[in-house]
Protein backbone atom coordinates (compact mmCIF):
# COMPACT_ATOMS: atom_id res chain seq x y z
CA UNK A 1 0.00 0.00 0.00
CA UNK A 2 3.17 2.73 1.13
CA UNK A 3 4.59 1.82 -2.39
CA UNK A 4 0.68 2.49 -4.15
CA UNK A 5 0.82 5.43 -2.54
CA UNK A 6 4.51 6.75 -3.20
CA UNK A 7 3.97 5.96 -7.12
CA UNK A 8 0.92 8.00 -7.05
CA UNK A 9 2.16 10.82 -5.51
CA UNK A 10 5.62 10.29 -7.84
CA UNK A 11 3.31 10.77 -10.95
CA UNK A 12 1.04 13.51 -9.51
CA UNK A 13 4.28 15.52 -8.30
CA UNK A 14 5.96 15.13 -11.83
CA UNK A 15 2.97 16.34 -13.47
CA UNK A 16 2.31 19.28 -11.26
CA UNK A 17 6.56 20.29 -11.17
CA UNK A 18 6.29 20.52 -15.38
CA UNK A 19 2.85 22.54 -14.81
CA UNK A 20 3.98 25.08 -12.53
CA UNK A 21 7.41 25.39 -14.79
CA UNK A 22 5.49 26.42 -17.61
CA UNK A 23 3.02 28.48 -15.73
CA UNK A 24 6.33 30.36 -13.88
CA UNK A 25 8.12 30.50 -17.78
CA UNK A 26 4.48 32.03 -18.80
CA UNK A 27 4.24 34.43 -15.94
CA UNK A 28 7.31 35.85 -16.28
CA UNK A 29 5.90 37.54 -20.01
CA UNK A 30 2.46 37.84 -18.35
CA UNK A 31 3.23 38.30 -15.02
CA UNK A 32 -0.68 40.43 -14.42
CA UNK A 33 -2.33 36.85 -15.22
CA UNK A 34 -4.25 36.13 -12.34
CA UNK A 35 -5.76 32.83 -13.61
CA UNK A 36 -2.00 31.81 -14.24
CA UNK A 37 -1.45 32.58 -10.93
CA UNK A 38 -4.15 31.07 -9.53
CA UNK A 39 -3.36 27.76 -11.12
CA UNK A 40 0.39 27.61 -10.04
CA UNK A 41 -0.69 27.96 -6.21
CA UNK A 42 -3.12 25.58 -6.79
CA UNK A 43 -0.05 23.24 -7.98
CA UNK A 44 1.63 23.95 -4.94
CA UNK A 45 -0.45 23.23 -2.72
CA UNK A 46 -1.39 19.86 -4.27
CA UNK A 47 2.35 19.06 -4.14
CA UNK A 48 2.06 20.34 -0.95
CA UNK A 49 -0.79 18.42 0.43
CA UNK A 50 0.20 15.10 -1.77
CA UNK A 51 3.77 15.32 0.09
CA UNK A 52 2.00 15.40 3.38
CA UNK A 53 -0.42 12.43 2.83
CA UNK A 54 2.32 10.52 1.54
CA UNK A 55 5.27 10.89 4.40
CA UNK A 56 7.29 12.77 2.85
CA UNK A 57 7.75 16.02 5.47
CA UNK A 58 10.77 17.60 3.52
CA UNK A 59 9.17 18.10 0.49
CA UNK A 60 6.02 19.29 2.18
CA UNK A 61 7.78 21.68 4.56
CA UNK A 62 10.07 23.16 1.56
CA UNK A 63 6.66 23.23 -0.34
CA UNK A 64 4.93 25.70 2.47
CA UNK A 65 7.90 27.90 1.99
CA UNK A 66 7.42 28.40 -1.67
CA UNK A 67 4.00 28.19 -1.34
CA UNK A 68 3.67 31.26 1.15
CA UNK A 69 5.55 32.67 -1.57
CA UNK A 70 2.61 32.23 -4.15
CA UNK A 71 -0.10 33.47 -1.84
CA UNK A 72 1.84 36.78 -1.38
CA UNK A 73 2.06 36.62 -5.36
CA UNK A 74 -1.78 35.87 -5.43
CA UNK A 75 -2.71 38.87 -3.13
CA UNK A 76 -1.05 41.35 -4.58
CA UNK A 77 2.03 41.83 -2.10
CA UNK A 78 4.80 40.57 -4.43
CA UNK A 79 5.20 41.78 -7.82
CA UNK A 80 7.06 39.23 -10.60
CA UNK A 81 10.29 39.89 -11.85
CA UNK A 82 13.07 38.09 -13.23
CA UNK A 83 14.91 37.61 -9.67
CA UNK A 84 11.56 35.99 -8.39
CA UNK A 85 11.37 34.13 -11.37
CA UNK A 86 14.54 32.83 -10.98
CA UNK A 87 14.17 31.83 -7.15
CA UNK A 88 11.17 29.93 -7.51
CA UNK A 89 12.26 28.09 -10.66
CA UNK A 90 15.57 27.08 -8.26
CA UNK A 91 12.72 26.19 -6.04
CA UNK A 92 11.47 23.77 -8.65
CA UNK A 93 14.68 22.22 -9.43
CA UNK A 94 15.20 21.33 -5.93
CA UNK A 95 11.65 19.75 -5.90
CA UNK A 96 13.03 17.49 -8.63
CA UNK A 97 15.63 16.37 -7.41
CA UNK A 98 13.38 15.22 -3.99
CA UNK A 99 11.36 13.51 -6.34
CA UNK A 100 14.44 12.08 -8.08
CA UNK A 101 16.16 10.77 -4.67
CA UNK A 102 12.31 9.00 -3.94
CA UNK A 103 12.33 7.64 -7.32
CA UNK A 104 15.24 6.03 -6.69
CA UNK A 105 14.65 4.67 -3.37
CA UNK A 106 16.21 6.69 -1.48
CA UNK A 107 15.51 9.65 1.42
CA UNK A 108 14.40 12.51 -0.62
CA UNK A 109 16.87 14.92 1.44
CA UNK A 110 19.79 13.33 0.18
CA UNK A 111 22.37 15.98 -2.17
CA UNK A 112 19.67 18.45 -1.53
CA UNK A 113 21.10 21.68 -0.60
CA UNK A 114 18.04 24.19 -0.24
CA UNK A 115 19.36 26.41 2.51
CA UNK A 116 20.26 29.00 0.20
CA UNK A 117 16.99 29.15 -1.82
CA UNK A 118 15.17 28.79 1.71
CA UNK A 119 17.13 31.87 2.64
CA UNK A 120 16.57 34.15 -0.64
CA UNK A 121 12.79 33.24 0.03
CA UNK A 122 12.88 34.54 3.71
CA UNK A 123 14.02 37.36 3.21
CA UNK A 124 11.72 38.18 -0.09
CA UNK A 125 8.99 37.87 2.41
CA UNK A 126 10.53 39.82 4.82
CA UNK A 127 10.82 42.93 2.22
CA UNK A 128 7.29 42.23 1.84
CA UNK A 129 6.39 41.90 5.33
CA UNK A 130 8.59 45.29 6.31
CA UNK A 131 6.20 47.24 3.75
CA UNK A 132 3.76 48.80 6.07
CA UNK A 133 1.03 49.39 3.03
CA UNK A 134 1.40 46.13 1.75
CA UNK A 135 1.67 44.07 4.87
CA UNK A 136 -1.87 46.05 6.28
CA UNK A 137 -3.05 44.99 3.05
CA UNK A 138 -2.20 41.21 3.37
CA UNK A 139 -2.53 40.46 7.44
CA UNK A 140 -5.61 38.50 8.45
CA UNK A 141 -7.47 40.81 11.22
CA UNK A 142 -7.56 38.29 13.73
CA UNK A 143 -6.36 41.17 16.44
CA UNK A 144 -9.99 42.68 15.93
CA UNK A 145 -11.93 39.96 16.91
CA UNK A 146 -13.74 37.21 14.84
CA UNK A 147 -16.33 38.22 11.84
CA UNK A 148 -19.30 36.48 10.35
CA UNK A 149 -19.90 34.93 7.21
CA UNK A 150 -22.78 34.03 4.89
CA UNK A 151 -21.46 30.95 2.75
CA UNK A 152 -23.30 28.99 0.10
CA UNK A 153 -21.87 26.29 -1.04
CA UNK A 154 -22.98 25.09 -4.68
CA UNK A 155 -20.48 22.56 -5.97
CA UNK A 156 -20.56 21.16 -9.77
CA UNK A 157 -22.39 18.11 -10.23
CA UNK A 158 -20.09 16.39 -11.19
CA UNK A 159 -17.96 16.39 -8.37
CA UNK A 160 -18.09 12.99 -7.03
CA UNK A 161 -16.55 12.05 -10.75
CA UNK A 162 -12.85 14.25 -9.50
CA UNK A 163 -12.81 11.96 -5.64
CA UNK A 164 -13.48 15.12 -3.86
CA UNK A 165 -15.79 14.69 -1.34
CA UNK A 166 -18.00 18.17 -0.88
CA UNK A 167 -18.09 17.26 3.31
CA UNK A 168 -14.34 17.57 4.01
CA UNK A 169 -14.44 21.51 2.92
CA UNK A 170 -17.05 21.72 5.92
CA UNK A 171 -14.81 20.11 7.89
CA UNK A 172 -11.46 22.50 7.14
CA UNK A 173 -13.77 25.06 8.00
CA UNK A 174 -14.30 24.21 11.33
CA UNK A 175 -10.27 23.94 12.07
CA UNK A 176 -9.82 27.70 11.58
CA UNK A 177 -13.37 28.82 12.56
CA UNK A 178 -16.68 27.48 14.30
CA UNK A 179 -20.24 27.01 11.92
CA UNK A 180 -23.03 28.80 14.02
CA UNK A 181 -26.01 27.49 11.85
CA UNK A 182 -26.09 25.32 8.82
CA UNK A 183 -28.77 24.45 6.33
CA UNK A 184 -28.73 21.48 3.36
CA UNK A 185 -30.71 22.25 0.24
CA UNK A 186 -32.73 19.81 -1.62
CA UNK A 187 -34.93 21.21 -3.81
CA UNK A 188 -32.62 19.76 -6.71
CA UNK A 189 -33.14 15.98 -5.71
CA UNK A 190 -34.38 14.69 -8.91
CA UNK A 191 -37.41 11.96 -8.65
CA UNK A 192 -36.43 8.55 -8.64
CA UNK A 193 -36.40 7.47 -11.71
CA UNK A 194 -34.44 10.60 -13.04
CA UNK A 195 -31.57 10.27 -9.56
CA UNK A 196 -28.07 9.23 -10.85
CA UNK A 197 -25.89 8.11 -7.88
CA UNK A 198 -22.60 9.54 -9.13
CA UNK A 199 -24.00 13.13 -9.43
CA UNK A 200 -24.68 16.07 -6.14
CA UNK A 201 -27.75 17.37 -6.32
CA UNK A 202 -27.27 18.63 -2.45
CA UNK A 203 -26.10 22.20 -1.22
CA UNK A 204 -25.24 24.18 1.74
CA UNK A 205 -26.02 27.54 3.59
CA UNK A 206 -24.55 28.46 6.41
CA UNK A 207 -23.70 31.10 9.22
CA UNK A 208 -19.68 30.86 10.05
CA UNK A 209 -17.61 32.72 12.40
CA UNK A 210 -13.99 32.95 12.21
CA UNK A 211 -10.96 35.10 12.72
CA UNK A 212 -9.49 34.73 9.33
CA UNK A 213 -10.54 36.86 6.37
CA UNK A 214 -12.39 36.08 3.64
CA UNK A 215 -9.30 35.52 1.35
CA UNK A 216 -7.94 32.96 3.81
CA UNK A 217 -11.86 31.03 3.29
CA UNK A 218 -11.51 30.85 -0.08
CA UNK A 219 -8.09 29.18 0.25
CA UNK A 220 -9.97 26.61 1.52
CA UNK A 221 -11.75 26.20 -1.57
CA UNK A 222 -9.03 26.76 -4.07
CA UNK A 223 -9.54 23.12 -5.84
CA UNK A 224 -13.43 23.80 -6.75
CA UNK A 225 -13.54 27.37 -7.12
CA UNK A 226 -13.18 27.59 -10.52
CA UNK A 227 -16.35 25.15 -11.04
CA UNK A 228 -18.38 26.15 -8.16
CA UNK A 229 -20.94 28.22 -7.27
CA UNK A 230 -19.50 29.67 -3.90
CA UNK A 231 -20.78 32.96 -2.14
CA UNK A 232 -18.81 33.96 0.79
CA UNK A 233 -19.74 37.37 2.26
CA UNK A 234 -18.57 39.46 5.19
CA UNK A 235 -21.64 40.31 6.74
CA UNK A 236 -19.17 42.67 9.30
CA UNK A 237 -18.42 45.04 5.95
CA UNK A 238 -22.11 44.41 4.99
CA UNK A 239 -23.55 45.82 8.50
CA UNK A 240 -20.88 48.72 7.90
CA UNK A 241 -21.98 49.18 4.58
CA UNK A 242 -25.66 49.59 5.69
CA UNK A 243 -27.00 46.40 3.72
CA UNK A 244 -30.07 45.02 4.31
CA UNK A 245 -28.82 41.42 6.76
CA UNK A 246 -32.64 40.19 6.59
CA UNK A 247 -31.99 38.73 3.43
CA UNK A 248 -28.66 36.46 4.21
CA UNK A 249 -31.53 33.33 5.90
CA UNK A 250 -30.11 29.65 7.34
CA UNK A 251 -32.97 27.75 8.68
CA UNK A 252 -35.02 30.78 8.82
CA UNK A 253 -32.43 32.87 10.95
CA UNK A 254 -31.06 36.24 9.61
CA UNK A 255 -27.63 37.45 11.54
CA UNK A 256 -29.50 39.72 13.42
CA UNK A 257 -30.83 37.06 15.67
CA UNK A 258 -27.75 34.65 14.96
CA UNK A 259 -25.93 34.34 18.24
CA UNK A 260 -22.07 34.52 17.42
CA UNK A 261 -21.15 31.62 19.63
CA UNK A 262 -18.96 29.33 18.47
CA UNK A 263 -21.17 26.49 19.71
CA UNK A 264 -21.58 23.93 16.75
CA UNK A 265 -23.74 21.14 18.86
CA UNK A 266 -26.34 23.79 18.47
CA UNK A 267 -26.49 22.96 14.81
CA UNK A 268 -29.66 21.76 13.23
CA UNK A 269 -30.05 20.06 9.45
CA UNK A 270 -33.66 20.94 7.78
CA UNK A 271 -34.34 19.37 4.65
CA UNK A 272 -36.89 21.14 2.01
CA UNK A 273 -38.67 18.42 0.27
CA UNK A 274 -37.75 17.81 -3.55
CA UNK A 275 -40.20 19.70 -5.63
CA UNK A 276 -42.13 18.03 -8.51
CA UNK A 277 -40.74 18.76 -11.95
CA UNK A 278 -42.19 18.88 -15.29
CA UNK A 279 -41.34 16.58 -18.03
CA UNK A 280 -38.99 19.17 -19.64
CA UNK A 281 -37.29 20.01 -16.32
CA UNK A 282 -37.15 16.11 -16.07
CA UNK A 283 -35.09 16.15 -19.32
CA UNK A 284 -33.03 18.89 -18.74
CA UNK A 285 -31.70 17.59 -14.85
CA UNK A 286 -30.99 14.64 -16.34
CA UNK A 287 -28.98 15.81 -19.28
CA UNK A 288 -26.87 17.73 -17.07
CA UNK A 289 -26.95 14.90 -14.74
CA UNK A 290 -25.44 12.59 -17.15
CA UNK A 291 -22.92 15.17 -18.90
CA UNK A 292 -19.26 14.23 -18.14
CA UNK A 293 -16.08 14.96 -18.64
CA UNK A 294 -13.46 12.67 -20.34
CA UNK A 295 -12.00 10.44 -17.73
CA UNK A 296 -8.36 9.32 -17.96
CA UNK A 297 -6.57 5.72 -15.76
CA UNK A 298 -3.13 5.67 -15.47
CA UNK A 299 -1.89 2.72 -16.25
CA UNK A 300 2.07 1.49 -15.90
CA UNK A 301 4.57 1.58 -19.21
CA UNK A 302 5.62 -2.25 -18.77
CA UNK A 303 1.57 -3.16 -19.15
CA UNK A 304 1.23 -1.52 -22.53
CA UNK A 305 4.39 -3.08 -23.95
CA UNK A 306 3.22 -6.41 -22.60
CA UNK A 307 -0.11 -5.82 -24.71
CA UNK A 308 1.58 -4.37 -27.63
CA UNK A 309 3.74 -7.60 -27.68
CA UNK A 310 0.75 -9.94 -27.11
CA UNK A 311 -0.91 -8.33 -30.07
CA UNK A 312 2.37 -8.57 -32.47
CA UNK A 313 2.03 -12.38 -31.87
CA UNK A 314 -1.18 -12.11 -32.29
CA UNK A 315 -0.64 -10.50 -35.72
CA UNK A 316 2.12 -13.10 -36.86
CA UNK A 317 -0.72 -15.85 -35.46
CA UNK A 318 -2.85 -14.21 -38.02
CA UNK A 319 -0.71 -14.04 -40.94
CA UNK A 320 0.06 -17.87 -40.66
CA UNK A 321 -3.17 -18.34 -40.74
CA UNK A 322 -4.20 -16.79 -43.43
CA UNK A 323 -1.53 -18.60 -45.28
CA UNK A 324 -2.79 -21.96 -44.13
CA UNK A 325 -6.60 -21.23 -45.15
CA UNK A 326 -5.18 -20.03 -48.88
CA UNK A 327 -3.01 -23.02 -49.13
CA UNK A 328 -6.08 -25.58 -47.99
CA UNK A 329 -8.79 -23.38 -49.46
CA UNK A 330 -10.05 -26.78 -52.28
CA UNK A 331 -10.58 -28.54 -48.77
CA UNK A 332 -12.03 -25.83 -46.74
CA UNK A 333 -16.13 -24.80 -46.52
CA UNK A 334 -16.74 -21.24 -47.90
CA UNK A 335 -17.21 -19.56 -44.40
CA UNK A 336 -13.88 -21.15 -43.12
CA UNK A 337 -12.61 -17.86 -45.54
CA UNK A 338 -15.20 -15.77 -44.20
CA UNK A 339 -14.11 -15.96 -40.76
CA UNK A 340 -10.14 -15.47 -41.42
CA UNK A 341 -11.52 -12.83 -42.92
CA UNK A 342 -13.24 -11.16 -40.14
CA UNK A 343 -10.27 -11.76 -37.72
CA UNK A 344 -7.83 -9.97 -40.11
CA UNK A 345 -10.29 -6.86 -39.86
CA UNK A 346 -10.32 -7.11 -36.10
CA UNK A 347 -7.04 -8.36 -35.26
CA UNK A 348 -6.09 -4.86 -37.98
CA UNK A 349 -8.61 -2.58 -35.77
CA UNK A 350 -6.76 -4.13 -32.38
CA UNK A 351 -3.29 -2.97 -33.61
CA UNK A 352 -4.23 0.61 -34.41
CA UNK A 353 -6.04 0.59 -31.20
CA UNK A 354 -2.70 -0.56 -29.78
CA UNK A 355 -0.61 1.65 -31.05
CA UNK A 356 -2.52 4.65 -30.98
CA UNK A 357 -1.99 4.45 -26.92
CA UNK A 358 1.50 4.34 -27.29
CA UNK A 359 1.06 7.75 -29.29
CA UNK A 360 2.21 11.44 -27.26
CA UNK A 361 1.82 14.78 -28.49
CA UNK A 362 5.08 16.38 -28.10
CA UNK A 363 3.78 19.05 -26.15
CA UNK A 364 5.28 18.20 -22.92
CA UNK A 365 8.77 17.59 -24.74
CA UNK A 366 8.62 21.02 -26.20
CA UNK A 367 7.33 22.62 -23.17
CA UNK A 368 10.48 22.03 -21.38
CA UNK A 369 12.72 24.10 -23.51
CA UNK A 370 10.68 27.37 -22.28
CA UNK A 371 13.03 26.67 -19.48
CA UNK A 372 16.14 25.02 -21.30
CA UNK A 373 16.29 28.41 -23.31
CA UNK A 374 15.82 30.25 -20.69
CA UNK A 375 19.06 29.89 -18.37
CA UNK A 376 20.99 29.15 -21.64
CA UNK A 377 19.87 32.45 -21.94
CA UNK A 378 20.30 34.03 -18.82
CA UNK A 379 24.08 32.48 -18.52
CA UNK A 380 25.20 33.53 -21.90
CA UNK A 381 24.10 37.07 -21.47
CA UNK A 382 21.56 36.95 -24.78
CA UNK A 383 18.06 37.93 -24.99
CA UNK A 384 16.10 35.28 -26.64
CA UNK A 385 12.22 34.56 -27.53
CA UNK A 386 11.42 30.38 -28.65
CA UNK A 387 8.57 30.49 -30.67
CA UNK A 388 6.95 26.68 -30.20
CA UNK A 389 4.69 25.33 -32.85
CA UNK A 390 2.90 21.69 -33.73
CA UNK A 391 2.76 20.73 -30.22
CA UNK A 392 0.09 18.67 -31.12
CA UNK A 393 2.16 16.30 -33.28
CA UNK A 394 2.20 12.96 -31.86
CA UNK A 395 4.72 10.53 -31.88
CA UNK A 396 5.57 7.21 -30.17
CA UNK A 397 6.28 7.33 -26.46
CA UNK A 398 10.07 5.77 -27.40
CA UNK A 399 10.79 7.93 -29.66
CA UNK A 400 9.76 10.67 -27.99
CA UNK A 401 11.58 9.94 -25.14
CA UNK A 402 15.37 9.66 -27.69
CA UNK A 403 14.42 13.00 -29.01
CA UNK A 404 15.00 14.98 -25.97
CA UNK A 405 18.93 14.45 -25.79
CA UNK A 406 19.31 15.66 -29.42
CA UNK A 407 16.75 18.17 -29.74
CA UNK A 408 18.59 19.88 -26.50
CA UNK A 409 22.18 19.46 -28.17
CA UNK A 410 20.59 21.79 -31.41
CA UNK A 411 19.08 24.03 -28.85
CA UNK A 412 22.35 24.92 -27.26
CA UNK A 413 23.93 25.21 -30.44
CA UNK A 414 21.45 27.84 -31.58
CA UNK A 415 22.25 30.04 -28.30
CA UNK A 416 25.82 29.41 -27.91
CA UNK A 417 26.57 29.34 -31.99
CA UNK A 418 23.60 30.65 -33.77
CA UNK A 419 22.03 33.65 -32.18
CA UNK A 420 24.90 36.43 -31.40
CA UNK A 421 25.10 38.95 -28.55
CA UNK A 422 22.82 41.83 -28.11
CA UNK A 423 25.72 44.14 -29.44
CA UNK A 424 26.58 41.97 -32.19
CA UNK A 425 22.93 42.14 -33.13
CA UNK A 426 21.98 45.69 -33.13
CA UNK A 427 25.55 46.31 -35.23
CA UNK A 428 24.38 44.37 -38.06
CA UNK A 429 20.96 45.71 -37.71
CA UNK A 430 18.85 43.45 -35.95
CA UNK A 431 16.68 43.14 -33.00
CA UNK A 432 18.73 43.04 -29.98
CA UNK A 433 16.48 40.21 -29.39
CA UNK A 434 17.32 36.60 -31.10
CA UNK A 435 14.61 34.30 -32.60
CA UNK A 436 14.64 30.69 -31.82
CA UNK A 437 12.09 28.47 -33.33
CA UNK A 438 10.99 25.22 -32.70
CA UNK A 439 8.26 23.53 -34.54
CA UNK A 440 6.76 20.16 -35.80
CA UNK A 441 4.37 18.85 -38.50
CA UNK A 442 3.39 15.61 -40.51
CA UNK A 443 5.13 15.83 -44.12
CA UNK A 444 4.13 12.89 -46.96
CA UNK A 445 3.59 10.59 -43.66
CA UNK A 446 6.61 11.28 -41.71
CA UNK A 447 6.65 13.46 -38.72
CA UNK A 448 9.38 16.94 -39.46
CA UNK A 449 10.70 18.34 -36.24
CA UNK A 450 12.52 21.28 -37.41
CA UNK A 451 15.06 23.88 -35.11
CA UNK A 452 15.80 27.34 -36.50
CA UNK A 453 16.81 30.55 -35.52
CA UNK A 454 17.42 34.05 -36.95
CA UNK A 455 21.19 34.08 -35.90
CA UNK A 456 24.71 34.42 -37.84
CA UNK A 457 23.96 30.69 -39.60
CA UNK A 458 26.53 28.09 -40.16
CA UNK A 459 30.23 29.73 -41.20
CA UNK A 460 30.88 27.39 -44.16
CA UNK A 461 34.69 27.41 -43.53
CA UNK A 462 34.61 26.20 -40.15
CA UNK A 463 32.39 23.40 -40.90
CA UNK A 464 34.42 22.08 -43.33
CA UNK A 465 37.79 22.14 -41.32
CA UNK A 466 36.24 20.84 -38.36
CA UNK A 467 35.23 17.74 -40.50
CA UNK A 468 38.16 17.44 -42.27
CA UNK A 469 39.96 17.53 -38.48
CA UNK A 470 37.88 14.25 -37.67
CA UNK A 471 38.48 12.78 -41.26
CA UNK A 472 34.75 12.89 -42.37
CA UNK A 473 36.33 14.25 -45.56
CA UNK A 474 38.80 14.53 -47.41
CA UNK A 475 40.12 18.03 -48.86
CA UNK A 476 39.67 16.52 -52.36
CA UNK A 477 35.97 16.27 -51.17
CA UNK A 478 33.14 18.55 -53.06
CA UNK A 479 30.32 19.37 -50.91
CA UNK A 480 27.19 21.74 -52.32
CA UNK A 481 25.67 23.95 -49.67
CA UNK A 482 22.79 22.19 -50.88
């Protein structure tokens, strides 16, 4: 079960480390995205959270670092640059390399050296923190007491499909606050016949007191947000503001006879019956009832090679015999024919099938040269923009996975050969800023993975010598440029 549940949290960490590098890559040329921003802390804290379920307390507690580091992004305290840009992507590569050391079996602390990074973060937050405007804009204001909420919680319906269960939000609520009065909704029950088990048809209203703000409540929610239907509002600024409380109702209380307690045993559940629904409403529940999105298994490389080699033999299987029925076919019935026949088609149909899951766009392989080109970049002192294209081009997983080495060797010849220095640039009348391009597309069958860039070129002279030098030719040797 430990190793289950290390292998899960191996694949979900990978996947959310190459997210939140290409959000961070993203950010740093659209650094005003909110909904990038959004997503990256939402990354982290799944990292975050996944560490923690799964044991592994360096990674989570290095994670809460750089996390706090995100919310300060998220509310506005910390503005992106290229320094903080380059501190949190050091933050990723550390992350990496803890994922690395569990990979390989060992304690994921081992070779990490994050002092340093743990340090630069510190004392980011700490410029933040000695801002008096921005750090009254960011502290919760526990010091004044606790305020009262109005919260409705309307999850998607299809929540149940993700494995969140809508109850455990209620309960993080209640470890930084106490719910006063609650009410469950159930006018969308469906009748019988029209109730599908996998779908919520339930919501919540409810009276909640707490000393945190209302940005540190919708932390809480930060997985379903997006998808939800939530209302939380301050009914402290509303009483200030002179709004009318009488309309803000759980269980047919307003806040102006809501005692704010604390006391949750005094919490009662009342149910409003399901109401009876036309035909058409009928129709339409159940539509949205049964509308999905696509799910996805993950299932282990060394299973779909074992099926892809089951279905080669089954492909050789069928071959001989089709051989055997045309070398017998004076002795065989008719439908003997028919049936070969049939299992070609299928046996055909299986193999595409087959192969098709081997298939990968190469839009995770190109993503990670954002950051490749980015410290080649930074180190060499040149300002360069990668234009990616046909990241949609799919390829087998192998050969995906022997393109990276390559690809990566023409990158870095671009930057350190191709594309010249800012000065050189702007003397020869260029943009001080180079063009790399990397792009892919199907040509007359074959897949064409092309790297370009708007640099010096290839110095024709050089070339030549340097093969010559390694005796690839000869000096008597006549070469077109073509």
């Amino acid at each position: 079960m430990e190793n289950m549940l290390h292998d899960i949290f191996i694949q979900e960490a990978e996947e959310n480390l190459q997210l939140l590098e290409n959000l961070i890559i993203n950010l740093e040329e659209n650094p005003d995205d909110q909904t990038m921003i959004n997503e990256a802390f939402r990354a982290i804290h799944s990292l975050k959270g996944g560490a923690g379920l799964a044991g592994f307390s360096g990674i989570k507690d290095f994670a809460h670092i750089v996390e706090d580091l995100f919310e300060n992004i998220r509310n506005g305290s910390l503005k992106i640059n290229e320094d903080l840009i380059s501190v949190i992507l050091r933050s990723m590569d550390i992350f990496n390399l803890m994922v690395s050391n569990i990979k390989d079996g060992i304690d994921s602390n081992k070779g990490v050296e994050s002092d340093e990074t743990v340090h630069e973060i510190h004392q980011i937050l700490k410029m933040e923190d000695s801002s008096p405007e921005d750090s009254e804009k960011a502290a919760p204001k526990q010091s004044e007491g606790t305020s009262l909420f109005y919260i409705e919680l309307k999850y998607y319906r299809e929540i149940f499909l993700t494995g969140i269960d809508p109850l455990m939000f209620l309960s993080d609520l209640r470890l930084v606050g106490s719910i006063v009065d609650i009410e469950v909704q159930t006018a969308d029950l469906p009748l019988d016949e029209d109730f599908n088990p996998e779908s919520l048809y339930l919501s919540w209203s409810l009276f909640y007191e707490t000393a945190k703000d209302e940005r540190d409540i919708l932390d809480i929610f930060c997985f379903v947000i997006d998808e939800s239907n939530l209302k939380i509002i301050d009914l402290n600024k509303e009483r200030e503001k002179g709004s009318d409380l009488s309309i803000f109702t759980v269980n047919g209380n307003n806040p102006s006879n809501v005692p704010i307690s604390g006391i949750e045993e005094n919490i009662k559940i009342e149910s409003q019956p399901p109401e009876r629904r036309s035909g058409d409403r009928r129709s339409a529940d159940r539509t949205a009832a049964g509308t999905r999105n696509d799910s996805y298994i993950r299932v282990p490389t060394e299973k779909l090679e074992k099926i892809f080699n089951t279905v080669s033999e089954l492909l050789i299987s069928q071959a001989r015999l089709n051989m055997l029925t045309e070398e017998n076919e004076e002795i065989l019935p008719d439908s003997f024919g028919t049936v070969t026949d049939s299992l070609k088609n299928i046996t055909q149909l299986l193999q595409e099938q087959v192969t098709s899951l081997r298939m990968m766009n190469l839009g995770n392989t190109f993503d990670r040269f954002k950051r490749v080109v980015r410290d080649m970049a930074s180190d060499s002192g040149k300002k360069i923009k990668l234009t990616l294209s046909g990241q949609e081009t799919e390829l087998d997983k192998n050969m995906i996975e022997k393109l990276n080495d390559p690809l990566k060797h023409l990158v870095r010849n671009c930057i350190d050969h191709g594309i010249e220095t800012r000065e050189e640039r702007l003397e020869k009348g260029k943009s001080e800023e180079g063009h790399l391009n990397l792009s892919a597309y199907l040509e007359s069958g074959k897949v064409v993975i092309e790297v370009s860039d708007d640099g010096r070129g290839i110095n024709r002279e050089k070339l030549l010598a340097k093969a010559e030098e390694r005796g690839i030719i000869t000096k008597e040797s006549k070469l077109s440029d073509g």
